[in-house]
Protein backbone atom coordinates (compact mmCIF):
# COMPACT_ATOMS: atom_id res chain seq x y z
CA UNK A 1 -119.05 118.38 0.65
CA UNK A 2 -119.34 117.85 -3.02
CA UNK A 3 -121.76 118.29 -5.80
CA UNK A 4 -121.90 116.75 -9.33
CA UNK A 5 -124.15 118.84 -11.92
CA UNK A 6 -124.60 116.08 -14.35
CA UNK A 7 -128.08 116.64 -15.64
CA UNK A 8 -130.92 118.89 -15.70
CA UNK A 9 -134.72 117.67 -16.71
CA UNK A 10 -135.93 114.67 -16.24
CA UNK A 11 -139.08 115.20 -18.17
CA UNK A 12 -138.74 116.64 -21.11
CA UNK A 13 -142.19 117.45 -22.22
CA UNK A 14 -143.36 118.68 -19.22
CA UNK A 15 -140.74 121.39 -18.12
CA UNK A 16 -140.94 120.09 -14.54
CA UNK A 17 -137.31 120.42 -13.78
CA UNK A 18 -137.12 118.14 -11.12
CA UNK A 19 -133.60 117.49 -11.14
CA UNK A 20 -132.24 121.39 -10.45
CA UNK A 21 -132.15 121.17 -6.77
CA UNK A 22 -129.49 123.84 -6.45
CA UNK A 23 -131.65 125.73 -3.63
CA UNK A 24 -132.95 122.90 -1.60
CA UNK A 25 -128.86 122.16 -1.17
CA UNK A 26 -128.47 125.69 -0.64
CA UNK A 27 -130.46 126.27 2.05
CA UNK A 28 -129.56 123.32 4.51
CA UNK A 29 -125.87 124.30 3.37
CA UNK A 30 -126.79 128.07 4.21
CA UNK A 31 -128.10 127.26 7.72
CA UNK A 32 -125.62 124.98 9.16
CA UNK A 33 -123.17 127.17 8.15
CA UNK A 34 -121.14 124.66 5.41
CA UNK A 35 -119.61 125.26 2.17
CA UNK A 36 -119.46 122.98 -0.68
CA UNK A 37 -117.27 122.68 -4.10
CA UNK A 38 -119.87 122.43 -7.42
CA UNK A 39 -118.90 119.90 -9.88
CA UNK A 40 -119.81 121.84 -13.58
CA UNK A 41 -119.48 120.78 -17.16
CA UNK A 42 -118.98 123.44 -19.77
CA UNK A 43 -120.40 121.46 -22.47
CA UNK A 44 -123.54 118.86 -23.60
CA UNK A 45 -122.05 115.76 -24.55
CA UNK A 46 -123.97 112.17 -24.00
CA UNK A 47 -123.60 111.90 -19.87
CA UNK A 48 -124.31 115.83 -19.54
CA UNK A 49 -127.61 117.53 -21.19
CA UNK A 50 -127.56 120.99 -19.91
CA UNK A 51 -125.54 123.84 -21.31
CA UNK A 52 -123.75 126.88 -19.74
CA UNK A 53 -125.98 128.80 -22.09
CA UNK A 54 -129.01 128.45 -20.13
CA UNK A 55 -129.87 131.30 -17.87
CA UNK A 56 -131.15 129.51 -15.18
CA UNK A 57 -127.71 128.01 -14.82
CA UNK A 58 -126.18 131.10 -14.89
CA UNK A 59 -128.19 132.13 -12.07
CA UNK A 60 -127.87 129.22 -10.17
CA UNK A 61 -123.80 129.55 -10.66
CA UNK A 62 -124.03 133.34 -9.25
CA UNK A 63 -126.14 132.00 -6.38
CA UNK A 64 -123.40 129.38 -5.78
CA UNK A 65 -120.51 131.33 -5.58
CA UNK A 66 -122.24 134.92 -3.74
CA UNK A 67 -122.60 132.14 -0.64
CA UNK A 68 -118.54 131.22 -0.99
CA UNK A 69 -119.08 127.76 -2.14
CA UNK A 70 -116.95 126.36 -4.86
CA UNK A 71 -117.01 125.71 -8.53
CA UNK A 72 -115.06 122.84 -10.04
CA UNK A 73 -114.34 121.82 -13.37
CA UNK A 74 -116.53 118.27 -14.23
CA UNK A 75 -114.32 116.42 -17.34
CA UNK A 76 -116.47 113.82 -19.63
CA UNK A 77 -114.98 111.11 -21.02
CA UNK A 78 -116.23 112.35 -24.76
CA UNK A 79 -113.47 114.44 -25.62
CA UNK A 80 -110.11 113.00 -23.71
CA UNK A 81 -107.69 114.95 -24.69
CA UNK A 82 -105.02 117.64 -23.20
CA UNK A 83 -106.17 120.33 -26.18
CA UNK A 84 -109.99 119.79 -25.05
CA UNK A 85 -109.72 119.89 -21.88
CA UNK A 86 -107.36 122.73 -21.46
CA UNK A 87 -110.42 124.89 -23.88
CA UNK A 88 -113.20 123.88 -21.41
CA UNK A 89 -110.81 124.72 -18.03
CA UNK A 90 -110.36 128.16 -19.83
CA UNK A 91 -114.34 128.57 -20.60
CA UNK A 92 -114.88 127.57 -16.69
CA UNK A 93 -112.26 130.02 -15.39
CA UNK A 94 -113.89 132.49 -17.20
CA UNK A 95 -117.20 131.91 -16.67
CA UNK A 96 -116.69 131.92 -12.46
CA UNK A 97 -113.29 134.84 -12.85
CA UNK A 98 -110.40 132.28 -11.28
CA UNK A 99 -107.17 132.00 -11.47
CA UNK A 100 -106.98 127.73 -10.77
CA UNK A 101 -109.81 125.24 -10.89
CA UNK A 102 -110.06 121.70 -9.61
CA UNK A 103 -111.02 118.70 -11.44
CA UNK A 104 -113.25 115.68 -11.35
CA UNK A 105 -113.50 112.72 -14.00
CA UNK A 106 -117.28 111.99 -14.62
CA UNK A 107 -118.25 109.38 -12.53
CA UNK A 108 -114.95 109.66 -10.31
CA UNK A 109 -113.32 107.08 -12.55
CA UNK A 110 -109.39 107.72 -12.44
CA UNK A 111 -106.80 105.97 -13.72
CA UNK A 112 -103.29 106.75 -15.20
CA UNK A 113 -104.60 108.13 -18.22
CA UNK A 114 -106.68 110.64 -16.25
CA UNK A 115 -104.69 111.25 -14.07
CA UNK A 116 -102.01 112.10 -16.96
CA UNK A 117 -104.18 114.52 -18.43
CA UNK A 118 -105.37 116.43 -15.19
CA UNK A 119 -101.77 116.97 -14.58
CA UNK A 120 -100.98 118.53 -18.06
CA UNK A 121 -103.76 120.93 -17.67
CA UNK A 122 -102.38 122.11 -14.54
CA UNK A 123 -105.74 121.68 -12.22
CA UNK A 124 -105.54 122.77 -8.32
CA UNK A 125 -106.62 119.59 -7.45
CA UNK A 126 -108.51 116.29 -8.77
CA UNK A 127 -111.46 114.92 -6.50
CA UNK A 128 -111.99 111.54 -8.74
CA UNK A 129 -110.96 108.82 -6.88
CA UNK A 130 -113.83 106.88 -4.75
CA UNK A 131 -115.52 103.06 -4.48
CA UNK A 132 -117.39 102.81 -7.49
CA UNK A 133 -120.12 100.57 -5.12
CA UNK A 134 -119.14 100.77 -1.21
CA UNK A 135 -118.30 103.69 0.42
CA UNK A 136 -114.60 103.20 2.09
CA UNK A 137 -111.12 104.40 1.96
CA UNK A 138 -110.16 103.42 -1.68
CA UNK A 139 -106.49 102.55 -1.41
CA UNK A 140 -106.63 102.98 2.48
CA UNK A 141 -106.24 106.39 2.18
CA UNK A 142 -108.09 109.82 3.98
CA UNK A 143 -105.58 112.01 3.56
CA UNK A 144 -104.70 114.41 -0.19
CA UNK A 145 -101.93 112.66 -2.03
CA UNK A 146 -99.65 113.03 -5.25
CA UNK A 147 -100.45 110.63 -7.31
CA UNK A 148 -97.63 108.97 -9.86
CA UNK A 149 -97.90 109.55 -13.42
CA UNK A 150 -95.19 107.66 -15.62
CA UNK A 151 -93.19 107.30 -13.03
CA UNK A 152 -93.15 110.63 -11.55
CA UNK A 153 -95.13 112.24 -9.05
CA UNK A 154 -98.05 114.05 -10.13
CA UNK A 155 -98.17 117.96 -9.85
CA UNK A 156 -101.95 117.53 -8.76
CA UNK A 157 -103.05 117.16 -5.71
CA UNK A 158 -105.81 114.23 -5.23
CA UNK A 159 -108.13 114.84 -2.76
CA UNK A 160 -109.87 111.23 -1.51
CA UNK A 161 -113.97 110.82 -1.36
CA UNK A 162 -115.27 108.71 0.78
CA UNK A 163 -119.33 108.17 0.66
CA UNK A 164 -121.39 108.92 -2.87
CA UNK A 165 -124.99 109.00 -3.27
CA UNK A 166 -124.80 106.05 -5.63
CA UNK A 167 -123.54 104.05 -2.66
CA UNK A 168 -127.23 104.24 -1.27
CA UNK A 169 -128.62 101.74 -4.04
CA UNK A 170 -128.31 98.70 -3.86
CA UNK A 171 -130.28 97.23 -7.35
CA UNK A 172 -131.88 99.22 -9.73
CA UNK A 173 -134.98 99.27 -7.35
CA UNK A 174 -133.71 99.16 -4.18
CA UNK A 175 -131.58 101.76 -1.87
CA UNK A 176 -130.18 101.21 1.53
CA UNK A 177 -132.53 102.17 4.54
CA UNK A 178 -131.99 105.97 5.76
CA UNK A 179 -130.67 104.66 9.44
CA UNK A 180 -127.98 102.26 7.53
CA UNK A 181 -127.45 104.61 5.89
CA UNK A 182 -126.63 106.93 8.88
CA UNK A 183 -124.42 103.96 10.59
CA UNK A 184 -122.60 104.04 7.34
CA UNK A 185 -121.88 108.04 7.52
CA UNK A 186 -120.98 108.13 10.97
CA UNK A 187 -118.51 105.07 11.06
CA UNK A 188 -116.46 106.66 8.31
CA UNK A 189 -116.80 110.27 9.96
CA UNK A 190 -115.58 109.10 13.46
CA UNK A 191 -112.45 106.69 11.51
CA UNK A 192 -111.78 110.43 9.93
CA UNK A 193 -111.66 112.15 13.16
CA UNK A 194 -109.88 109.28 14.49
CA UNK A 195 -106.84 109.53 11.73
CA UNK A 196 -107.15 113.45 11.13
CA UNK A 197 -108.25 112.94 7.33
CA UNK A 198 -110.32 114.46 5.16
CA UNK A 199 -114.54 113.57 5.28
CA UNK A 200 -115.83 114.24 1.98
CA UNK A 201 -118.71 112.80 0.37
CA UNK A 202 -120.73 113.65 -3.11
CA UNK A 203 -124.35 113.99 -3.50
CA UNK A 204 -125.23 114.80 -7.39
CA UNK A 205 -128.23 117.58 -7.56
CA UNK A 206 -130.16 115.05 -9.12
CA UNK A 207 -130.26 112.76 -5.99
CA UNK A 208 -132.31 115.32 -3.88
CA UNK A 209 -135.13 114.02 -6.13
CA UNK A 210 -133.63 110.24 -6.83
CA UNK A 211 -133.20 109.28 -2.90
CA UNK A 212 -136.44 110.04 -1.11
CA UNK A 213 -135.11 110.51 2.16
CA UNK A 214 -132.03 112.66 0.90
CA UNK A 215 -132.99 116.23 2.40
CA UNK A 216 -132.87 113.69 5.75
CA UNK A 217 -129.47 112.30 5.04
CA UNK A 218 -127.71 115.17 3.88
CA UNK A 219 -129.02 117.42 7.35
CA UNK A 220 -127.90 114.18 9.03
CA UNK A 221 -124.36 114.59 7.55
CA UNK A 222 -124.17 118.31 7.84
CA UNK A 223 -125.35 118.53 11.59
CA UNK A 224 -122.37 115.44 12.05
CA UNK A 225 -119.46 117.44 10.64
CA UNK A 226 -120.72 120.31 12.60
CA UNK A 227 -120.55 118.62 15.95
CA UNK A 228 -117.05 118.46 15.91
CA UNK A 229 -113.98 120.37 16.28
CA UNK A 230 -113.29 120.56 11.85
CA UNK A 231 -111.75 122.39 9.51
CA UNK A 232 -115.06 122.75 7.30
CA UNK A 233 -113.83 123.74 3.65
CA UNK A 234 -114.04 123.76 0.19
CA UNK A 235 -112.06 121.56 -2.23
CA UNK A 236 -109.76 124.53 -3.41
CA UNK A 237 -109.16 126.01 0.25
CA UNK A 238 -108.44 122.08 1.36
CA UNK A 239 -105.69 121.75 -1.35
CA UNK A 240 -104.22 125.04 -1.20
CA UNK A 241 -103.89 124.85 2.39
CA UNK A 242 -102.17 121.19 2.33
CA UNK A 243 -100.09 122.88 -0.56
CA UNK A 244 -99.20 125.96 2.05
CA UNK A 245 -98.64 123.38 4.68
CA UNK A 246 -95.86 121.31 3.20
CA UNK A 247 -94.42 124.53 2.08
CA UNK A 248 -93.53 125.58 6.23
CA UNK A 249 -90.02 124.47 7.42
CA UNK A 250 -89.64 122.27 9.87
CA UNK A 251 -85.96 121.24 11.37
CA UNK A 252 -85.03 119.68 14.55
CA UNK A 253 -82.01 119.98 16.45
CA UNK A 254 -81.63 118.28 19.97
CA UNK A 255 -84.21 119.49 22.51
CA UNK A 256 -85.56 121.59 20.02
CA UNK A 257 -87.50 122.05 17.06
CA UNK A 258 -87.27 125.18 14.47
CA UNK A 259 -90.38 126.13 11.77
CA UNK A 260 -90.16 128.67 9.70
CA UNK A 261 -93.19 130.41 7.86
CA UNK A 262 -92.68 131.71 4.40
CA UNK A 263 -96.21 133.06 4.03
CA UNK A 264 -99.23 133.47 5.89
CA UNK A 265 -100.95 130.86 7.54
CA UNK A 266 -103.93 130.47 9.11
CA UNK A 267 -104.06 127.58 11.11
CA UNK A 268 -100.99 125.07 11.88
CA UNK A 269 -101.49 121.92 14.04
CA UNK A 270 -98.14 120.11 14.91
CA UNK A 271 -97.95 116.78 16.57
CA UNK A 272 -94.44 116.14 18.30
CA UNK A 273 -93.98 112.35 19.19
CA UNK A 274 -91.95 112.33 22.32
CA UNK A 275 -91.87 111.81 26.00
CA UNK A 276 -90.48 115.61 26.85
CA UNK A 277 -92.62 118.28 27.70
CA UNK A 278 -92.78 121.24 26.31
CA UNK A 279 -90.82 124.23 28.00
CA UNK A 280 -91.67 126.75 25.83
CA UNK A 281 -92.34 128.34 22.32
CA UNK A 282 -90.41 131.82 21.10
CA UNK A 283 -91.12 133.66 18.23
CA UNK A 284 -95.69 133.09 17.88
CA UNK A 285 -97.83 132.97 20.06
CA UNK A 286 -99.28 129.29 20.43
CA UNK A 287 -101.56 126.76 22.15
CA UNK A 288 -100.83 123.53 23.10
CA UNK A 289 -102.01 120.37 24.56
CA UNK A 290 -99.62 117.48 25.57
CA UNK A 291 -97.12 117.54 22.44
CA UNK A 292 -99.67 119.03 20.15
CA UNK A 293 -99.17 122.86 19.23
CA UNK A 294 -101.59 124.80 17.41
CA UNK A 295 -100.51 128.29 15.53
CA UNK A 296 -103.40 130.61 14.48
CA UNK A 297 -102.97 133.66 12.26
CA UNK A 298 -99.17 132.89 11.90
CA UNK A 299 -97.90 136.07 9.47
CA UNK A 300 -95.06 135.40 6.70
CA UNK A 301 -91.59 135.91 7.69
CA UNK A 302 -92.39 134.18 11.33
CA UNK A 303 -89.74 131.67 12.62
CA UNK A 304 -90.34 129.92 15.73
CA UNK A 305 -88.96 127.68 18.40
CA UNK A 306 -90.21 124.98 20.46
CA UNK A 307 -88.34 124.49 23.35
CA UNK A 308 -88.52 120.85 25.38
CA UNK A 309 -87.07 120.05 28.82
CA UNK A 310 -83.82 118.76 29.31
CA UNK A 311 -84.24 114.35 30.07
CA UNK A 312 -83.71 113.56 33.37
C-alpha cells in the first residue's frame, strides 16, 4: 500500500483541513494489521502546499512511523536536478533518522530522465511507474525490475504499481461505481497471486475526502490482501528483500541443487521445475510442497542441499 502527501487544505479560509486524512488511513491500516510506505515532500513548490515546518505534520510523521509504516521521499518536477534532489533526500533522512529512502516522481511520471536522476542520488528504490488512466501492468510487468539508464542497468530498484485512486474517475465529474471498482481490484489481485508479483496500489490522503466511497474501497482492498497467503510489506522491506534475494547462491549440479546464504534471511521460496521428487534437504531445516521449498529464519553462513531421486 502506498500513500502520496501532495496537499493539505482545501479551504483556505476556513481552516477545515479536509484533506489530512492521515488517521482515518491509520486506523483501517492499524486494524487489519497492514503497513504502508508514505509518499512526503520536503518542500512547497506549485503541486505541493504544505511544509515540513508545520507541526501537525510533524505529528502526523511520528504517528506514521511509531506504527512501522514507511516514509518515502516524493520528488516534484520544480527543481530537476541531481544537486536538489540529493539536498531534499538529506532533509528527509534526517527528518525520519534513515540510512536509505525510496523515491517517487510526482504523479508517478518516469521516464529516462527520472529515472537518471533517481539513480545518481542513490534511492533504495523508485515506486513511479503506473497507467497514468487504467489500472494494469504497465509494460506487462508485476514483478521489481532494474531499469536501463544510458544503456546500463539502473542501480535502483523499480518497484511496479498497479491501481491509483485517480483510476476511479472517469471525467471531471464522474468516478467509477464502488462494485466496478471492486471487480477492478480483485482481477488484478488474483492475476498477482496467480504470477507471484507484487499488489500495490496508491491512494493520495486527499482521496479519503475526493472519492466518497473510499473508506469502503480501501477496507475492501485491505480485507483482500489479507485473505491470502502474502508477504504484506512496506516499499523499503519489499526492495531490500528482492535485493537480499538475488544476493543467495544458487548452483546446480546433476540430481542436485546447492544455495548458499551469505546473510540472514527470513523467508526463501524456491520453485524447482522438474519431474524428480525431492529426496531430501541437508544443511536447514525446510518445507516443501511438490518442487516448491520454503526456508524460514535461514541464518548467514547456511549452505544447503536439495537432494532429488535418481530417474528411473
Amino acid at each position: 500500500m502506498a500513500h502520496t502527501i501532495a496537499g493539505k487544505l482545501k479551504y483556505l479560509f476556513t481552516n477545515f483541513e479536509l484533506y489530512w486524512n492521515f488517521e482515518e488511513f491509520r486506523k483501517m491500516e492499524r486494524d487489519s494489521g497492514c503497513r504502508s510506505t508514505y509518499y512526503l515532500a520536503t518542500e512547497p513548490c506549485e503541486e505541493i502546499d504544505y511544509s515540513l515546518d508545520d507541526p501537525d505534520l510533524n505529528e502526523e510523521i511520528k504517528e506514521i512511523l511509531r506504527e512501522g509504516h514507511d516514509i518515502a521521499l516524493l520528488a516534484t518536477n520544480d527543481k530537476s536536478n541531481r544537486d536538489d534532489l540529493l539536498t531534499r533526500k538529506q532533509i528527509l533522512l534526517h527528518l525520519v533518522s534513515k540510512d536509505q529512502l525510496g523515491i517517487r516522481q510526482y504523479g508517478l511520471r518516469s521516464n529516462a530522465s527520472t529515472r537518471d536522476l533517481h539513480n545518481k542520488v542513490s534511492a533504495l528504490y523508485s515506486q513511479s511507474t503506473a497507467f497514468q488512466s487504467v489500472p494494469g501492468f504497465k509494460n506487462g510487468i508485476s514483478l521489481p525490475w532494474h531499469p536501463f539508464v544510458a544503456g546500463s542497468k539502473s542501480e535502483v530498484l523499480e518497484l511496479p504499481t498497479l491501481y491509483r485512486d485517480t483510476h476511479l474517475k472517469l471525467n471531471k465529474h464522474k468516478i467509477v461505481q464502488l462494485e466496478d471498482a471492486k471487480n477492478q481490484v480483485k482481477k488484478l489481485y488474483n492475476l498477482c497471486t496467480k504470477y507471484h508479483g507484487i499488489f500495490s496500489v496508491d491512494f493520495s490522503i486527499a482521496s479519503y475526502s475526493d472519492i466518497h466511497y473510499c473508506n469502503k474501497l480501501y477496507a475492501y482492498i485491505l480485507a483482500l490482501v489479507k485473505s491470502g497467503n502474502n508477504y504484506l510489506a512496506t516499499a523499503a522491506e519489499i526492495a531490500t528483500w528482492w535485493e537480499k534475494r538475488n544476493r543467495i547462491t544458487v548452483e546446480e549440479s546433476g540430481n542436485e541443487i546447492g544455495l548458499f546464504f551469505s546473510e540472514d534471511v527470513d523467508s526463501f521460496v524456491l520453485s524447482v521445475i522438474t519431474d524428480q521428487k525431492i529426496q531430501e534437504i541437508d544443511g536447514v531445516d525446510a518445507r516443501y510442497e511438490g518442487n516448491t521449498i520454503r526456508f524460514t529464519n535461514v541464518k548467514e553462513g547456511t549452505a544447503a542441499v536439495i537432494r532429488y531421486s535418481q530417474p528411473t
